[in-house]
N, C-alpha and C. Protein backbone atom coordinates (compact mmCIF):
# COMPACT_ATOMS: atom_id res chain seq x y z
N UNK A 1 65.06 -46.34 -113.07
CA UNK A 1 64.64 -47.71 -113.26
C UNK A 1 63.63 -48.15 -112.22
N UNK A 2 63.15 -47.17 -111.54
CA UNK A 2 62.28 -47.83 -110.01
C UNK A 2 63.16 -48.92 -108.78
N UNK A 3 64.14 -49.44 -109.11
CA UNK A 3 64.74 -50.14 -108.32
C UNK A 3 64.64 -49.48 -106.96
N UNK A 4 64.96 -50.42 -105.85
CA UNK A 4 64.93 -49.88 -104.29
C UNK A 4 66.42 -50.40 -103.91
N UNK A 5 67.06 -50.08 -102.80
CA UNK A 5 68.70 -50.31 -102.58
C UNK A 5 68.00 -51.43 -101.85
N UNK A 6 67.02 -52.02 -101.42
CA UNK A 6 66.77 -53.25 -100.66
C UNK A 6 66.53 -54.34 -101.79
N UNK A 7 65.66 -53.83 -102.83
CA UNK A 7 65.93 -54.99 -104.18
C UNK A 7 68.05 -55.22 -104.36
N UNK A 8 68.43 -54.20 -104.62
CA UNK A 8 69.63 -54.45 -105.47
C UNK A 8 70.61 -55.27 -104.07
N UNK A 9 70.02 -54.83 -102.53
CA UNK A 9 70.55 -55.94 -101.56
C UNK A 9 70.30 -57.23 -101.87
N UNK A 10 69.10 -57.43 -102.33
CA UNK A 10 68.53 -58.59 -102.35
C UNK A 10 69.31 -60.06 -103.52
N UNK A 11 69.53 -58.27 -105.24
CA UNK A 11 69.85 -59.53 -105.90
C UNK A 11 71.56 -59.33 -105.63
N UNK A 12 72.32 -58.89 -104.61
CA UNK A 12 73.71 -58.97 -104.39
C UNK A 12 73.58 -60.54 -103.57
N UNK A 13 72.74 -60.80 -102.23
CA UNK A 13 72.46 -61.41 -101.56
C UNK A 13 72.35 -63.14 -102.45
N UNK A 14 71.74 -62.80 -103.39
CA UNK A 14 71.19 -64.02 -104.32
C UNK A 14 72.14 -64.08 -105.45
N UNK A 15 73.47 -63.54 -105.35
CA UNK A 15 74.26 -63.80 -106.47
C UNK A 15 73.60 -63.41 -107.82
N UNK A 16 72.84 -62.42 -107.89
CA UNK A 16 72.88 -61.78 -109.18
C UNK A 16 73.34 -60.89 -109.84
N UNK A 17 73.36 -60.05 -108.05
CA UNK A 17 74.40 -58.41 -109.48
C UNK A 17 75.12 -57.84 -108.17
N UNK A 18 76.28 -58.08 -108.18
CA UNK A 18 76.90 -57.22 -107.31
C UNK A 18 77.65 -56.47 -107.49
N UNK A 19 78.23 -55.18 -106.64
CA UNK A 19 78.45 -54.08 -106.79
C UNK A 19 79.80 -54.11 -107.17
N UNK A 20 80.03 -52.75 -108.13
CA UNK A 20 81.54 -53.48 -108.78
C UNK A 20 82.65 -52.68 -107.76
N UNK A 21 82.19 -51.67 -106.61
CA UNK A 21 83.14 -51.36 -106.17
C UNK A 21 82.24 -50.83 -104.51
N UNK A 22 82.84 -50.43 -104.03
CA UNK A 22 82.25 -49.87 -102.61
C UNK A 22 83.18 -48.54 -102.40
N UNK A 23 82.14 -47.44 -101.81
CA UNK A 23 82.99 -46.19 -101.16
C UNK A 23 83.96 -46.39 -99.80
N UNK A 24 84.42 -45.48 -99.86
CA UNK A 24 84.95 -45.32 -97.59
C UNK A 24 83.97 -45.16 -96.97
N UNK A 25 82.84 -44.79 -97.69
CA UNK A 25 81.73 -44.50 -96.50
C UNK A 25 80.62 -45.84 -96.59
N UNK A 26 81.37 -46.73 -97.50
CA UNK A 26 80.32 -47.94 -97.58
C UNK A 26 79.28 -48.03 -98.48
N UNK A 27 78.93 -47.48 -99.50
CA UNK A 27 78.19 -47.24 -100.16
C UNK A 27 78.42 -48.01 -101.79
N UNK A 28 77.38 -48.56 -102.32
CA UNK A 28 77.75 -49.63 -103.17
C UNK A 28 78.09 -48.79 -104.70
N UNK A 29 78.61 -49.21 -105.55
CA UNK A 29 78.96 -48.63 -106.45
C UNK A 29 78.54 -49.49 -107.77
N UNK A 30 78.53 -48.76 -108.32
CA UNK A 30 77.72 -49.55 -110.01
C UNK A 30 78.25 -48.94 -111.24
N UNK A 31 78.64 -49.92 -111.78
CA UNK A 31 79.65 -49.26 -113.23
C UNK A 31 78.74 -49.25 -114.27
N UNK A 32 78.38 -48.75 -115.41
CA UNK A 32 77.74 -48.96 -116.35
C UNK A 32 77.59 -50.98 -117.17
N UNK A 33 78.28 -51.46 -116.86
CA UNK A 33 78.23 -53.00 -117.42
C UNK A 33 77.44 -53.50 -116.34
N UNK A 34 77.14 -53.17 -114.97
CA UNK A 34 76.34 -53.23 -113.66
C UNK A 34 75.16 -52.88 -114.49
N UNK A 35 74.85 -51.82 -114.74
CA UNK A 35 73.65 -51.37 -115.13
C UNK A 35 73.08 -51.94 -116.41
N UNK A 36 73.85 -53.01 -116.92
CA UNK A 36 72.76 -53.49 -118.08
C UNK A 36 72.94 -54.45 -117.77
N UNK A 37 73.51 -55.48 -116.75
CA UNK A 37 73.58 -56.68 -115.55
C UNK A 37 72.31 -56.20 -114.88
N UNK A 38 72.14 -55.27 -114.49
CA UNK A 38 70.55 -55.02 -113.78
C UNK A 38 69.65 -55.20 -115.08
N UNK A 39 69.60 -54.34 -115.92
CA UNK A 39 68.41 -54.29 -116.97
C UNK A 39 68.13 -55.64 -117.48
N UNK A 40 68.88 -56.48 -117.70
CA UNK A 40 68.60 -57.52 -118.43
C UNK A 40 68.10 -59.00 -116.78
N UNK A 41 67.68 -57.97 -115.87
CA UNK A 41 67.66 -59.11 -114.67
C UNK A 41 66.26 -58.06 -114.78
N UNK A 42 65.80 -57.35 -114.85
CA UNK A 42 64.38 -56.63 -114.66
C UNK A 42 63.42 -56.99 -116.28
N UNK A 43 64.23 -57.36 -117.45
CA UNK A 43 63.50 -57.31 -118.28
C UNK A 43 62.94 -59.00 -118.36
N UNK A 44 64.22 -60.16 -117.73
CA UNK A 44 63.70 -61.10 -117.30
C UNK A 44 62.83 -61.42 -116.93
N UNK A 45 62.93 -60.74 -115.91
CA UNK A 45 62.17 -60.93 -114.60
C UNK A 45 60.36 -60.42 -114.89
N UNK A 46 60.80 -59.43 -116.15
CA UNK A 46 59.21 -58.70 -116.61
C UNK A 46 58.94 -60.18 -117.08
N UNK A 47 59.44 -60.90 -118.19
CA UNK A 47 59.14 -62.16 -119.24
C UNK A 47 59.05 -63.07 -118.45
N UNK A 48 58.79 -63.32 -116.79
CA UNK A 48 58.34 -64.33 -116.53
C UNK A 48 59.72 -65.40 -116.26
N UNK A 49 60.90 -64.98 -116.31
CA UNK A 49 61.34 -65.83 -115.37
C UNK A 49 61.78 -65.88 -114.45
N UNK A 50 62.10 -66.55 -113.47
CA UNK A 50 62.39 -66.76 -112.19
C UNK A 50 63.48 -66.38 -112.14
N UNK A 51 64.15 -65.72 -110.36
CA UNK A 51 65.35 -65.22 -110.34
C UNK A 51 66.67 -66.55 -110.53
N UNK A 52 65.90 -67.84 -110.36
CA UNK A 52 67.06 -68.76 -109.97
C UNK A 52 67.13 -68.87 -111.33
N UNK A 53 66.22 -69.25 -112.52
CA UNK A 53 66.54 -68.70 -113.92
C UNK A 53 67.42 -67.95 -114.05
N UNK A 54 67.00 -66.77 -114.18
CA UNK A 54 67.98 -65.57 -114.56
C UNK A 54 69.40 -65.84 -113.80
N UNK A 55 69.66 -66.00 -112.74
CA UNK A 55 70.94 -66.51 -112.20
C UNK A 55 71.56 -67.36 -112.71
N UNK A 56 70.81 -68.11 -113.84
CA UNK A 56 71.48 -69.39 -114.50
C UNK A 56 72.04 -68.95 -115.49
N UNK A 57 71.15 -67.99 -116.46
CA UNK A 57 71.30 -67.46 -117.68
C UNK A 57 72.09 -66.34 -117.81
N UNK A 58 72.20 -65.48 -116.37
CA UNK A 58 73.43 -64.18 -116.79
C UNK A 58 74.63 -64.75 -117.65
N UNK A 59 75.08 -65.70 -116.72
CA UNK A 59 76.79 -65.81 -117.61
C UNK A 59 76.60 -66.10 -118.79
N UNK A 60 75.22 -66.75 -119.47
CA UNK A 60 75.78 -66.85 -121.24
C UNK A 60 74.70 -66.18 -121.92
N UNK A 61 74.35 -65.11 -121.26
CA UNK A 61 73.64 -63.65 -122.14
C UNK A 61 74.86 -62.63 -123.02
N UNK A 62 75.85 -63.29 -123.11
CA UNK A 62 76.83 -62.44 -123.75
C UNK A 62 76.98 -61.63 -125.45
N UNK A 63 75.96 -62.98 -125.92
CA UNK A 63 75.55 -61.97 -127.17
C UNK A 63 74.71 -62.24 -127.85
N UNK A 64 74.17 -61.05 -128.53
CA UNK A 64 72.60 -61.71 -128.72
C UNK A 64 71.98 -62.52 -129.42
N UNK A 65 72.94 -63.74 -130.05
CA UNK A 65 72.29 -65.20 -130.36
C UNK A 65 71.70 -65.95 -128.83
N UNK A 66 72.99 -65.80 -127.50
CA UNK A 66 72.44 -66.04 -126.58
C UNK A 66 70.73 -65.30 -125.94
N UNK A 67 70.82 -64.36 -126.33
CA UNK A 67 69.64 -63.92 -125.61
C UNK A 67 68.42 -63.96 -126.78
N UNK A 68 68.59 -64.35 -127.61
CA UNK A 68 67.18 -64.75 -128.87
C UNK A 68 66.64 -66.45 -128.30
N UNK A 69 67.99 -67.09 -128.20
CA UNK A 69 67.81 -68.17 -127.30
C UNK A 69 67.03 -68.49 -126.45
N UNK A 70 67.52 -67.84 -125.34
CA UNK A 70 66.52 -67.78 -123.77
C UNK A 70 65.61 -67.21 -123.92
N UNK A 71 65.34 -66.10 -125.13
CA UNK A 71 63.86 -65.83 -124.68
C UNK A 71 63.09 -66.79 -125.41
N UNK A 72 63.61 -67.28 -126.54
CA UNK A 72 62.84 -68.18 -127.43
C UNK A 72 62.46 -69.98 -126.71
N UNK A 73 63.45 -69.92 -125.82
CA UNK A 73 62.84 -71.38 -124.82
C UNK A 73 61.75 -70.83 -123.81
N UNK A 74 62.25 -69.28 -123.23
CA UNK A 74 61.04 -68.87 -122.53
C UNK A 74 59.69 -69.05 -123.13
N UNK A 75 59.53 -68.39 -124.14
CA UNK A 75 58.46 -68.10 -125.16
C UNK A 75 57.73 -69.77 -125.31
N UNK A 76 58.52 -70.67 -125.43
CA UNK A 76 58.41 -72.34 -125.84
C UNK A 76 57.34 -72.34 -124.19
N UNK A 77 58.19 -72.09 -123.05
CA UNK A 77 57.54 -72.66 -121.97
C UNK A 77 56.41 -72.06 -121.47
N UNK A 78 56.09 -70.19 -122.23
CA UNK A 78 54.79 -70.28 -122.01
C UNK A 78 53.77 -70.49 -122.65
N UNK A 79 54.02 -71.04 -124.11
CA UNK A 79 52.92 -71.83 -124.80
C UNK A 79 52.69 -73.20 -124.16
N UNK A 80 53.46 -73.53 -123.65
CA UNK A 80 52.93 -74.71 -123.45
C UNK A 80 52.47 -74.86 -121.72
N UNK A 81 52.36 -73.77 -121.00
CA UNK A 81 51.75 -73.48 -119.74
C UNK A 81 50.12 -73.00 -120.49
N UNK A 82 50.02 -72.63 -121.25
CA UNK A 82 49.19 -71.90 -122.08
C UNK A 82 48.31 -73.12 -122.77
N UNK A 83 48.77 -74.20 -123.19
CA UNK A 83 48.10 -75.58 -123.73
C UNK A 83 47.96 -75.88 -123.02
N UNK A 84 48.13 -75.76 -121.80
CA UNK A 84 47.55 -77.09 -120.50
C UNK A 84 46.39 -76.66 -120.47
């Protein structure tokens, strides 16, 4: 995915995706439901919205009427950045 362990610090730091478990040696751990909690915070994040966005919108991306939704208000807000 290109990610860096200083991005995935970053969105633990910012309450976006944190690790679902930790080693003995400290090391962060990521379950597969982690990993499409990341994808859907990178494909966001491609469409232009903001992380405090996406932090709003994880909890009701749960199914995909929700996510036709958010992208379809996204889509709304860049036509009309686009008409100005």
């Amino acid at each position: 995915m290109g990610i860096t362990v200083r991005t995935l610090q970053y969105y633990d730091k910012e309450g976006l995706l944190f690790p679902s478990a930790e080693s003995k040696g400290g090391r962060r751990l990521y379950t597969d439901k982690d990993f499409i909690i990341l994808h859907q915070i990178i494909s966001l994040k491609s469409l232009g919205f903001s992380l405090d966005d996406i932090k709003h919108r994880l909890i009701s991306l749960e199914t995909p009427s929700d996510v036709a939704a958010a992208l379809t208000e996204q889509a709304d807000s860049i036509r009309e950045k686009i008409e100005l």
